[in-house]
Protein backbone atom coordinates (compact mmCIF):
# COMPACT_ATOMS: atom_id res chain seq x y z
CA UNK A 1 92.87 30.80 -52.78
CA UNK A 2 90.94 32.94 -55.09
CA UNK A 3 90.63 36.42 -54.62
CA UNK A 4 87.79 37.91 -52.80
CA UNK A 5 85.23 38.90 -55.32
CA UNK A 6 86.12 37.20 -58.13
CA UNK A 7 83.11 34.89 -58.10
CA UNK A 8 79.37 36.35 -58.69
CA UNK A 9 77.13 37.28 -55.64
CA UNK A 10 74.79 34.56 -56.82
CA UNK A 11 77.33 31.99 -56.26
CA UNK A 12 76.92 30.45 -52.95
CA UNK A 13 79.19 27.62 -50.54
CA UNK A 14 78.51 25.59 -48.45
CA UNK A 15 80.70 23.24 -46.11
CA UNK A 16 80.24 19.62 -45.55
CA UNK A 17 83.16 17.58 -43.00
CA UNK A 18 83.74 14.12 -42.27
CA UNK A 19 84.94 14.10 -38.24
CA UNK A 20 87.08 12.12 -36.73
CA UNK A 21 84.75 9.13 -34.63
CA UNK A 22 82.19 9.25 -37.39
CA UNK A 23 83.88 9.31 -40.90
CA UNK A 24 81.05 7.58 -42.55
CA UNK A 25 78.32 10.52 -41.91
CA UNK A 26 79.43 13.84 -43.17
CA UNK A 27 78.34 16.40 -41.23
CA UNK A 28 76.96 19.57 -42.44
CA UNK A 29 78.85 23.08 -41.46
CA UNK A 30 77.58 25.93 -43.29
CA UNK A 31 75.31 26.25 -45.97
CA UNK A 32 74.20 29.71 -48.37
CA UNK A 33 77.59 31.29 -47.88
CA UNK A 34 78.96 34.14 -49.51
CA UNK A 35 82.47 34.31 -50.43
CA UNK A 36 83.73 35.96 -47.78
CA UNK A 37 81.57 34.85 -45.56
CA UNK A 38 82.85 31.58 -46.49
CA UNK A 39 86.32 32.94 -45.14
CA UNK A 40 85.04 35.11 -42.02
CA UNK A 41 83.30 31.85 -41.33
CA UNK A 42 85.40 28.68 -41.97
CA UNK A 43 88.35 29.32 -43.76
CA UNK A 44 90.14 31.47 -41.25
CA UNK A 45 89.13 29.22 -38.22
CA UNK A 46 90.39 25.89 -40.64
CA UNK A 47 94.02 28.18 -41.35
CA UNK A 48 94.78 29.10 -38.02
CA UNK A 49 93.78 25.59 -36.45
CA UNK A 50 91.26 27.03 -34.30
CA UNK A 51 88.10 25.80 -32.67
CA UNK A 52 84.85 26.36 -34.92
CA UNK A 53 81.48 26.58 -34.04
CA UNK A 54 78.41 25.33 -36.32
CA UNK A 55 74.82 24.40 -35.26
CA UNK A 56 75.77 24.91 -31.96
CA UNK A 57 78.57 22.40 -32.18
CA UNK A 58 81.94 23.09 -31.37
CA UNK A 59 84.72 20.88 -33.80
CA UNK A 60 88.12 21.15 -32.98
CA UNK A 61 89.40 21.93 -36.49
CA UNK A 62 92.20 18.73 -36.37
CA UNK A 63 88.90 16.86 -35.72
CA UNK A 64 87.72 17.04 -39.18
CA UNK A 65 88.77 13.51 -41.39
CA UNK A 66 87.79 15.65 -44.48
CA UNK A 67 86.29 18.58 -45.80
CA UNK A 68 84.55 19.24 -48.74
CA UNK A 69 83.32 23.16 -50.20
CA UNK A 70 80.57 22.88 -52.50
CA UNK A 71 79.29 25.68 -54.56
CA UNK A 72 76.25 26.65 -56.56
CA UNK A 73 74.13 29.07 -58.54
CA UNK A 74 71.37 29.08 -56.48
CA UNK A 75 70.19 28.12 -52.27
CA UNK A 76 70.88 24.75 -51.25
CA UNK A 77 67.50 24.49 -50.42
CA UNK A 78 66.63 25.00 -53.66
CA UNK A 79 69.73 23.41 -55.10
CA UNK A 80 68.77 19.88 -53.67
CA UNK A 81 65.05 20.28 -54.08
CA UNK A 82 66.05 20.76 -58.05
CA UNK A 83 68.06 17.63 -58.33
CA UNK A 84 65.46 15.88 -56.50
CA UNK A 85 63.14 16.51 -58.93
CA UNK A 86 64.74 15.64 -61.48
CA UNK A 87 65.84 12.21 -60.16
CA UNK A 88 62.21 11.76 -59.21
CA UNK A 89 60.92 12.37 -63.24
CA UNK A 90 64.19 10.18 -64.01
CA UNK A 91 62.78 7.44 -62.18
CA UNK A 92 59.05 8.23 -63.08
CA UNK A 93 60.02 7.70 -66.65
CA UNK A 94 62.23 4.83 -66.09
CA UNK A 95 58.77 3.32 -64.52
CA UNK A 96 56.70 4.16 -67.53
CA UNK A 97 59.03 2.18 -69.98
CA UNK A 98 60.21 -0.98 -67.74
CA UNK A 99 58.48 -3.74 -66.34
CA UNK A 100 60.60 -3.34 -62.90
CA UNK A 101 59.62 -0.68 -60.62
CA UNK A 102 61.80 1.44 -59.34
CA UNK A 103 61.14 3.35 -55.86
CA UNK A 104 63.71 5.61 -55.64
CA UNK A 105 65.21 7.94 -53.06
CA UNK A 106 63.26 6.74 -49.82
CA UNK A 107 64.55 9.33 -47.29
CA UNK A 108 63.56 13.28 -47.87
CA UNK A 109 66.09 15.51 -48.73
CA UNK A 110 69.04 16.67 -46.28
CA UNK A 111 71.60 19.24 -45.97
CA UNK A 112 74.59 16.63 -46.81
CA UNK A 113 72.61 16.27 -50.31
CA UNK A 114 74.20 19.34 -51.70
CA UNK A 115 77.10 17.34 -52.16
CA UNK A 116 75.51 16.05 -55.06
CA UNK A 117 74.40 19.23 -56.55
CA UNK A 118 76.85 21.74 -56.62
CA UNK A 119 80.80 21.86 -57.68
CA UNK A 120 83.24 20.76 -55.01
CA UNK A 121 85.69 23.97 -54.78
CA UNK A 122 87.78 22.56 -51.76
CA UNK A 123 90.94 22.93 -53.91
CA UNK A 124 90.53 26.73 -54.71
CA UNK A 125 90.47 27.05 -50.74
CA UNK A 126 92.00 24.70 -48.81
CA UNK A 127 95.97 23.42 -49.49
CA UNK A 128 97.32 21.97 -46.85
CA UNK A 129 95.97 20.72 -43.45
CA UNK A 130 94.56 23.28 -40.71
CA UNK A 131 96.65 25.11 -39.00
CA UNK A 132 99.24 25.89 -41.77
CA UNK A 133 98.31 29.24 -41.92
CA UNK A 134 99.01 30.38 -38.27
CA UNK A 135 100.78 32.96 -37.69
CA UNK A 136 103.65 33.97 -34.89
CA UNK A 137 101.24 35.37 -32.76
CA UNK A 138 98.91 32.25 -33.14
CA UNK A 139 101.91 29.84 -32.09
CA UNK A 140 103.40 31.52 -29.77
CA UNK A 141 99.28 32.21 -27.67
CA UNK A 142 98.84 28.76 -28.24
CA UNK A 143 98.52 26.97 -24.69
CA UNK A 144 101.14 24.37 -25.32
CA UNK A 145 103.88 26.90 -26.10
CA UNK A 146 103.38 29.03 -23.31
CA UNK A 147 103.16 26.24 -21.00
CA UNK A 148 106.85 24.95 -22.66
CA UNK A 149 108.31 28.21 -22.48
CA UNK A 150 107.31 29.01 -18.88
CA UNK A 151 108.55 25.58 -18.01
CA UNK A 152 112.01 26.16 -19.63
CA UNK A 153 111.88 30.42 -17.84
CA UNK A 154 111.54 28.73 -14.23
CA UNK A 155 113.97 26.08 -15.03
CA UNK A 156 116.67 28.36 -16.32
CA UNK A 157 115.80 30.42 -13.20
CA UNK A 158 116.33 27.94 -10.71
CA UNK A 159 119.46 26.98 -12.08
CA UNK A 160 120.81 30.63 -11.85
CA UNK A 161 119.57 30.99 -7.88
CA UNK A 162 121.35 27.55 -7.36
């Protein structure tokens, strides 16, 4: 991971996921991040393998197929609106010189878009699969190990009594 504050406060992230059920539409996470927002926000949820909530969804973190961090100069709002512009004149000249016509992008623009106008960063952030950073304490609070280990405490009990 990079360190915190090595990138410019006019650099902004934004997360896009693929979930588990519905691999073919990414879904849209956060958007107009700062760097360590990007971490308060995602990437310590995605490290310690814990629940996350975005858009007032809640995605178990094992959930997500794949993830990808996009960053760029400026808002994804204005980001996408950019690139759409310029595929629009792309196509508007295209039109002017061909004897096909061309439509174009048909839908408006959506928060997924930004995957085509920014830098995919997952690889400065992410490097291995959520969860690997948990700690002790994370394991050891984690339902499943209390529930094994209180199992195993009234076992060895009742073998003592007996």
């Amino acid at each position: 991971m990079t360190e915190m504050g090595d990138t410019d406060a006019n650099r902004y992230f934004h997360v896009v996921a693929w979930v588990k059920g519905d691999a073919e539409s990414p879904v849209f996470l956060f958007g107009d991040l700062l760097e360590t927002d990007l971490e308060k926000k995602f990437l310590s949820y995605y490290r310690a393998g814990r629940k996350l909530l975005a858009d007032r969804h809640l995605y178990d973190i094992h959930d997500l197929v794949s993830v990808s961090i996009i960053e760029t100069e400026v808002p994804k709002d204005k980001a996408i609106d950019d690139f759409l512009r310029r595929d629009r004149d792309a196509i508007d000249r295209l039109n002017q010189s061909s004897h096909v016509f061309f439509l174009g992008r048909i839908s408006g623009p959506n928060d997924v878009d930004v995957l085509e106008v920014g830098e995919d960063v997952t690889s400065r952030y992410i490097k291995g699969p959520p969860g690997e950073g948990r700690t002790l304490v994370d394991i050891i609070n984690h339902p499943w190990t209390l529930t094994v280990l209180g199992g195993l405490i009234v076992a060895l009990i009742a073998a003592a009594v007996m």
